[in-house]
Protein backbone atom coordinates (compact mmCIF):
# COMPACT_ATOMS: atom_id res chain seq x y z
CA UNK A 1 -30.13 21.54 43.60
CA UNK A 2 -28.23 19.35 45.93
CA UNK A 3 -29.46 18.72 49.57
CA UNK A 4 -28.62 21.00 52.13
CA UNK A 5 -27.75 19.57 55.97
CA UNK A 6 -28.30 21.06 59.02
CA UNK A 7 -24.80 21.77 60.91
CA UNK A 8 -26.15 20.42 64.28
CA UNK A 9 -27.12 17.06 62.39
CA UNK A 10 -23.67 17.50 61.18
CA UNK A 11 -22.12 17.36 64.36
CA UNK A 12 -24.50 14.89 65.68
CA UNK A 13 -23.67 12.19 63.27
CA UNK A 14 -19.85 13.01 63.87
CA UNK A 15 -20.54 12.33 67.64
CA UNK A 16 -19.30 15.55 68.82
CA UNK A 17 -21.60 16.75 71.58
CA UNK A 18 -19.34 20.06 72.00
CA UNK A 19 -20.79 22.89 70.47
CA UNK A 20 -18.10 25.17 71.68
CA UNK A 21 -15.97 23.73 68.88
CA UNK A 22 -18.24 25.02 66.19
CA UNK A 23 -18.80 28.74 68.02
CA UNK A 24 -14.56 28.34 68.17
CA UNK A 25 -14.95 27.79 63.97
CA UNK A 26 -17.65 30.99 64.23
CA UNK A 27 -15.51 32.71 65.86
CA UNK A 28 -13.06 32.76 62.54
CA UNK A 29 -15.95 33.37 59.94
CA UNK A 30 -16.03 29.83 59.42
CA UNK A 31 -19.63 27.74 59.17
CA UNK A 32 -21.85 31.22 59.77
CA UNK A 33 -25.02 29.35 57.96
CA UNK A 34 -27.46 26.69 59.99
CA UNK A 35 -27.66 24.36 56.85
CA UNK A 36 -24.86 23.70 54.21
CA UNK A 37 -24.49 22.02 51.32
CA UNK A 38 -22.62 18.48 50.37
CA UNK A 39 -19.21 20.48 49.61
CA UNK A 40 -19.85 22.42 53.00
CA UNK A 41 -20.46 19.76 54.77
CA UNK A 42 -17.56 18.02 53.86
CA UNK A 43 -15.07 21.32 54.54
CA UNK A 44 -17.39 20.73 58.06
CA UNK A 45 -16.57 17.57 58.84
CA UNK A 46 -12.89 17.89 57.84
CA UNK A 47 -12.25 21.50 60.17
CA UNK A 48 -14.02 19.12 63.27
CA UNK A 49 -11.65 16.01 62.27
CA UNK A 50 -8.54 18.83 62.55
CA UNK A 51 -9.90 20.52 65.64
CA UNK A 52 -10.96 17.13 67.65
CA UNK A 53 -8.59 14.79 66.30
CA UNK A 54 -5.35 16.83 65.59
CA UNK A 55 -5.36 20.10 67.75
CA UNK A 56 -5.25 22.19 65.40
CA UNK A 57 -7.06 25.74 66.66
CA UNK A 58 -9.60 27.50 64.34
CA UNK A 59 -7.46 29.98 62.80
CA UNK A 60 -5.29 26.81 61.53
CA UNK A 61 -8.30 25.33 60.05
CA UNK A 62 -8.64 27.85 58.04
CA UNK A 63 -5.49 27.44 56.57
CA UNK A 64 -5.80 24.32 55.98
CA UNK A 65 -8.72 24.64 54.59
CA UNK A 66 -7.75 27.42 51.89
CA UNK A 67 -4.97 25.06 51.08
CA UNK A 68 -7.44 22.08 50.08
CA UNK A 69 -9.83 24.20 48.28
CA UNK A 70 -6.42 24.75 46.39
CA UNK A 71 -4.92 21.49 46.41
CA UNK A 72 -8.55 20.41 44.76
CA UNK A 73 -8.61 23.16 42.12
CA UNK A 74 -5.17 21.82 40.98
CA UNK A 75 -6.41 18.62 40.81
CA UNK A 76 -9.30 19.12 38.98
CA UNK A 77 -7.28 21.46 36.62
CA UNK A 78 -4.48 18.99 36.30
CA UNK A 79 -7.05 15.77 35.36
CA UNK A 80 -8.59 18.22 32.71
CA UNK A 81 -5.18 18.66 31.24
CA UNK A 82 -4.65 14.76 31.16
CA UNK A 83 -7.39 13.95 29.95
CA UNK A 84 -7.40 16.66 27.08
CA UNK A 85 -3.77 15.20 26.34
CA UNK A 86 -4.57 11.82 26.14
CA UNK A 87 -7.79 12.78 23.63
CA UNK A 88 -4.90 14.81 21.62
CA UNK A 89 -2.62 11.89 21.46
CA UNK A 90 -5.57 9.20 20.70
CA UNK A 91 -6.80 11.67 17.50
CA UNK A 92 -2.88 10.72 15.94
């Protein structure tokens, strides 16, 4: 089972000494748990890079981060497809 991180360790090791930023995230059913896990963590660190960096308010996070769960999905999808193509045309 992967290793889970505490969300305040998250935050500290993104230098952002702001909790109000994560209650904002709370606020939009984002981040509810105390730990989370490497894929988590990384959705984390991307909706504070958004928030801090970019402006972007919570409810916009959100949507942004629906859309790269997406965009990610596709991706895996589409390299599955490649791959299964090239295997196809190798076996001729």
């Amino acid at each position: 089972m992967p290793e889970r991180a505490s969300v305040k360790e998250i935050l500290r090791l993104l230098e952002i000494e702001d909790a109000s930023i994560l209650e904002s995230l709370r606020g939009e059913g984002l981040f509810q748990e105390d730990t989370v896990g490497p894929d988590a963590a990384e959705e984390l660190r991307v909706a504070l890079t958004l928030v801090r960096d970019l402006g972007v308010n919570p409810a916009g996070v959100e949507v942004a981060l629906h859309l790269r769960r997406r965009v990610l999905v596709l991706q895996q999808l589409t390299e599955r497809s490649l791959r299964r193509l090239l295997s196809e045309l190798e076996g001729r």
